[in-house]
C-alpha atoms as a PDB file:
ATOM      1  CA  UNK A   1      76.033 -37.999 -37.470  1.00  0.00           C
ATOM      2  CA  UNK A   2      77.805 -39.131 -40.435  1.00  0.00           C
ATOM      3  CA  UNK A   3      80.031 -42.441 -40.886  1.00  0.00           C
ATOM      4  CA  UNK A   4      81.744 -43.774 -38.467  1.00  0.00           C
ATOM      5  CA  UNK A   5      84.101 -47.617 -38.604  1.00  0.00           C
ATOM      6  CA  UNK A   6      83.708 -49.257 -35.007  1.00  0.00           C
ATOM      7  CA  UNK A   7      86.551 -52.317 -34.344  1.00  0.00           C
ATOM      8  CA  UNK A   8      86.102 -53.880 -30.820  1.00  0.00           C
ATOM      9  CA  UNK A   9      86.237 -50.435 -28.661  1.00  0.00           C
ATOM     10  CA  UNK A  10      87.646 -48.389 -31.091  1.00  0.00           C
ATOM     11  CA  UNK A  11      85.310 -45.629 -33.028  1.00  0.00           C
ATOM     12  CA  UNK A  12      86.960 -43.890 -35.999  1.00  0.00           C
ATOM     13  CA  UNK A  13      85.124 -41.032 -37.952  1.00  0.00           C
ATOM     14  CA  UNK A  14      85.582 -41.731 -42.173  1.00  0.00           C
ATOM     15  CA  UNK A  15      83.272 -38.328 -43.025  1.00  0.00           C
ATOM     16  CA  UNK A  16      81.872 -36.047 -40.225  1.00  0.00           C
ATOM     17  CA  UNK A  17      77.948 -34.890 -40.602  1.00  0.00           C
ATOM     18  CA  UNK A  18      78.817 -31.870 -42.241  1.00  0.00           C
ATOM     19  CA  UNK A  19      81.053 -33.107 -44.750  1.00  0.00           C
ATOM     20  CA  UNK A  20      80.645 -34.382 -48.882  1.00  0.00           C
ATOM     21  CA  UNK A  21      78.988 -37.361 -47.586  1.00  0.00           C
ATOM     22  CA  UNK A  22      76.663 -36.213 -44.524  1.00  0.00           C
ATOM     23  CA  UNK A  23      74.206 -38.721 -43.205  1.00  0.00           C
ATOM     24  CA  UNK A  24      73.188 -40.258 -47.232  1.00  0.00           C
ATOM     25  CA  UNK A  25      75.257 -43.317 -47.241  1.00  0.00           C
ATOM     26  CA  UNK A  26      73.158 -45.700 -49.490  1.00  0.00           C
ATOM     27  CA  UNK A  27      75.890 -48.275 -49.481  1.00  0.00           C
ATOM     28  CA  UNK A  28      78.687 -49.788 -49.189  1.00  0.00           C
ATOM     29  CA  UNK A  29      81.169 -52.745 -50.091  1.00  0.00           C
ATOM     30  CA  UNK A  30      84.237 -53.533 -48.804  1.00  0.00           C
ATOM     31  CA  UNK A  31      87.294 -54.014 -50.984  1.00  0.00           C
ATOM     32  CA  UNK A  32      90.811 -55.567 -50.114  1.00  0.00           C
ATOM     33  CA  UNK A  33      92.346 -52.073 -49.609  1.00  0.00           C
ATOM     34  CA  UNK A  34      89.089 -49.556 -49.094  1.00  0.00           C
ATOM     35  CA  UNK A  35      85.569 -49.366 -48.526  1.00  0.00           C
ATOM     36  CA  UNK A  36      83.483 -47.641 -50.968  1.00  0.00           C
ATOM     37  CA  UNK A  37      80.721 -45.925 -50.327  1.00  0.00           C
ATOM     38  CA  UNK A  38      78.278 -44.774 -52.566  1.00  0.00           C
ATOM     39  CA  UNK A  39      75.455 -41.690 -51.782  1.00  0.00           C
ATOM     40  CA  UNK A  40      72.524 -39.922 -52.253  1.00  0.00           C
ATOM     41  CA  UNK A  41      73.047 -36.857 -54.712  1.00  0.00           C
ATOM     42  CA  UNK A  42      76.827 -36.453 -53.689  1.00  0.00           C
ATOM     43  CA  UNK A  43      78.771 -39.455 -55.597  1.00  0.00           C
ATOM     44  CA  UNK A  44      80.708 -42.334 -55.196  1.00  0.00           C
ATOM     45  CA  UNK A  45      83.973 -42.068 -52.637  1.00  0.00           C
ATOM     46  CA  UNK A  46      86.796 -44.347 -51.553  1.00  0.00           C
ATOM     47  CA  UNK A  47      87.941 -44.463 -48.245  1.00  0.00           C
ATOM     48  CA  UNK A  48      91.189 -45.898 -47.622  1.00  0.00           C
ATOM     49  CA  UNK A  49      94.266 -45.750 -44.929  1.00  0.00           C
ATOM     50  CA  UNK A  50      92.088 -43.237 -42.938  1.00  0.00           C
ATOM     51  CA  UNK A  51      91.338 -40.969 -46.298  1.00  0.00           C
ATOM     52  CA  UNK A  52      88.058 -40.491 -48.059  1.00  0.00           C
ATOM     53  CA  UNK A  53      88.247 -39.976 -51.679  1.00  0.00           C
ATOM     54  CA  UNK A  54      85.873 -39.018 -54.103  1.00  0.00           C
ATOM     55  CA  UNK A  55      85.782 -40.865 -57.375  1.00  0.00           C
ATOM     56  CA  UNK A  56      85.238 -38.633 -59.921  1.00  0.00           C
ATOM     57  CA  UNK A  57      85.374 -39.036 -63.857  1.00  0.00           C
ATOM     58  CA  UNK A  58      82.734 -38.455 -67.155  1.00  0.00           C
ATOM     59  CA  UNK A  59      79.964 -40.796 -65.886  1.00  0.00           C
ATOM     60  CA  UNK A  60      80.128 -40.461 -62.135  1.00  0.00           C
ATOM     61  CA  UNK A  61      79.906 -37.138 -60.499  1.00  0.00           C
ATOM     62  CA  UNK A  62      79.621 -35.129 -57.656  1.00  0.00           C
ATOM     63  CA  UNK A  63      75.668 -35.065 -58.255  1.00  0.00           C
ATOM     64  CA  UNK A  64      75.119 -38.678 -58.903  1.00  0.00           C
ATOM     65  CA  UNK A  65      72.935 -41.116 -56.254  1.00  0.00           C
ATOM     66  CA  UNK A  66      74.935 -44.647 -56.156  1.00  0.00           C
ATOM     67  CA  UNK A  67      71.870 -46.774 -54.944  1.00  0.00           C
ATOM     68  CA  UNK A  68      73.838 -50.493 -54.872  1.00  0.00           C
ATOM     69  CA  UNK A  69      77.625 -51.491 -55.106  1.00  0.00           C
ATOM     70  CA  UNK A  70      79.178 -55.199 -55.661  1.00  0.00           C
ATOM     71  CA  UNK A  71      82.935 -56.660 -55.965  1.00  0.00           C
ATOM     72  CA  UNK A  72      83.097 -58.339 -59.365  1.00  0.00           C
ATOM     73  CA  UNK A  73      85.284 -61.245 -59.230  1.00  0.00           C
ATOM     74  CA  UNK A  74      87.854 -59.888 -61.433  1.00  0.00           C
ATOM     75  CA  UNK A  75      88.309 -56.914 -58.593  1.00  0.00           C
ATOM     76  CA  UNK A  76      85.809 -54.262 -60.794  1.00  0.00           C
ATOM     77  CA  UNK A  77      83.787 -52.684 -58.596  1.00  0.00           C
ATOM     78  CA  UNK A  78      79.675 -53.060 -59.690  1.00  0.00           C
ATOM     79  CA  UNK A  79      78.020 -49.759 -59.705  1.00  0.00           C
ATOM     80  CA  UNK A  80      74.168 -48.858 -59.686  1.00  0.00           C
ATOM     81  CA  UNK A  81      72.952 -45.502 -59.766  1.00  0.00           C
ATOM     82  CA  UNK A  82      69.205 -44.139 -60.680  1.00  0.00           C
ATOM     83  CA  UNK A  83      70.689 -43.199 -64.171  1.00  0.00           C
ATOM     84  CA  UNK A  84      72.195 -47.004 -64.873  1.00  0.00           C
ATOM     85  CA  UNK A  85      74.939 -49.127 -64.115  1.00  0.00           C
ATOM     86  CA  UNK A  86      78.913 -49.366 -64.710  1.00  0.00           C
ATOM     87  CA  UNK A  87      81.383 -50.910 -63.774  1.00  0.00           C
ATOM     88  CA  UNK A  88      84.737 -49.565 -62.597  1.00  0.00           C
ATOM     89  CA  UNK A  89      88.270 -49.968 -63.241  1.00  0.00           C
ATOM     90  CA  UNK A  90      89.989 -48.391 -59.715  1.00  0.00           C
ATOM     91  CA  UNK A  91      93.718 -48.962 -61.041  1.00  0.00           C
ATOM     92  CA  UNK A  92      93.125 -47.977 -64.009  1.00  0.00           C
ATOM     93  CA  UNK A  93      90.713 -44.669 -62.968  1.00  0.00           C
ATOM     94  CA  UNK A  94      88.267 -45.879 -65.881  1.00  0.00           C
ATOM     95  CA  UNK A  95      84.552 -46.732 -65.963  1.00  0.00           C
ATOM     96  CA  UNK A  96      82.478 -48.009 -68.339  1.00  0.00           C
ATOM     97  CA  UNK A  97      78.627 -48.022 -68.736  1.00  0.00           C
ATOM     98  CA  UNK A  98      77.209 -51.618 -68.467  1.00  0.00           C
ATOM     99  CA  UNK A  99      74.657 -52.471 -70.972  1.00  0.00           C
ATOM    100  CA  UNK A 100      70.610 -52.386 -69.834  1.00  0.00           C
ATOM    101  CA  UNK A 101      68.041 -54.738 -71.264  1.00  0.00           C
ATOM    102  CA  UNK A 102      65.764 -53.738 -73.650  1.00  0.00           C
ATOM    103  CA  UNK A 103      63.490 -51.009 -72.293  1.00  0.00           C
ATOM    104  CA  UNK A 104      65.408 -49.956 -69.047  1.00  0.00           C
ATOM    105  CA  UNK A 105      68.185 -47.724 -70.958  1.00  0.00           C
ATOM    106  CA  UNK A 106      68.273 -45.052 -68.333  1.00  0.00           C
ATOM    107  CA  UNK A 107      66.557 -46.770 -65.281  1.00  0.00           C
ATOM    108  CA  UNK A 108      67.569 -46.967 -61.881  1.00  0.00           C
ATOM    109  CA  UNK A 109      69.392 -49.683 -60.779  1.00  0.00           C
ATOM    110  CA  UNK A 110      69.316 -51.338 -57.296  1.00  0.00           C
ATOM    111  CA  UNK A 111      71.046 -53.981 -55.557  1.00  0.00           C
END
């Protein structure tokens, strides 16, 4: 159980069953320096030089569902949830909501 990074023969654990994460990985998307991973009902988390981080701020919680992830090309990472999307700033520990159309203020958003 939970997520694990295999490289040729090599199996490394990046969050044990039991942990924030557990077994509700939704996805994922690699970055230049980390791997993202965004889950059912527990958040969005970093994990990076053999360290899983949660990314935490006013918009993105511990309780939120991250349903789809992309790498802008500017670097921001792309982030749809079931309440919306927005798009984050990881150097500069901001977010931002991105705007909806018409009629799907609030809506899930998948990838």
């Amino acid at each position: 159980g939970g997520l694990v990074r295999i490289a040729g023969s090599e199996i490394t654990q990046i969050a044990p069953a039991a942990g924030p994460i557990g077994g509700h990985v939704l996805a994922m998307e690699p970055a230049a320096d980390a791997l993202w991973i965004g889950t059912e009902e527990a958040g969005l988390y970093r994990w990076s030089e053999g360290t899983l981080t949660p990314w935490r701020d006013e918009r993105l919680d511990g309780r939120t569902t991250v349903i789809a992830l992309a790498e802008a090309p500017d670097g921001a990472l792309l982030v749809g949830t079931t309440v919306g999307a927005f798009e984050i700033d990881a150097p500069r520990r901001s977010s931002r909501p991105l705007p909806a159309p018409p009629g799907y203020e609030g809506r899930l958003v998948a990838g």
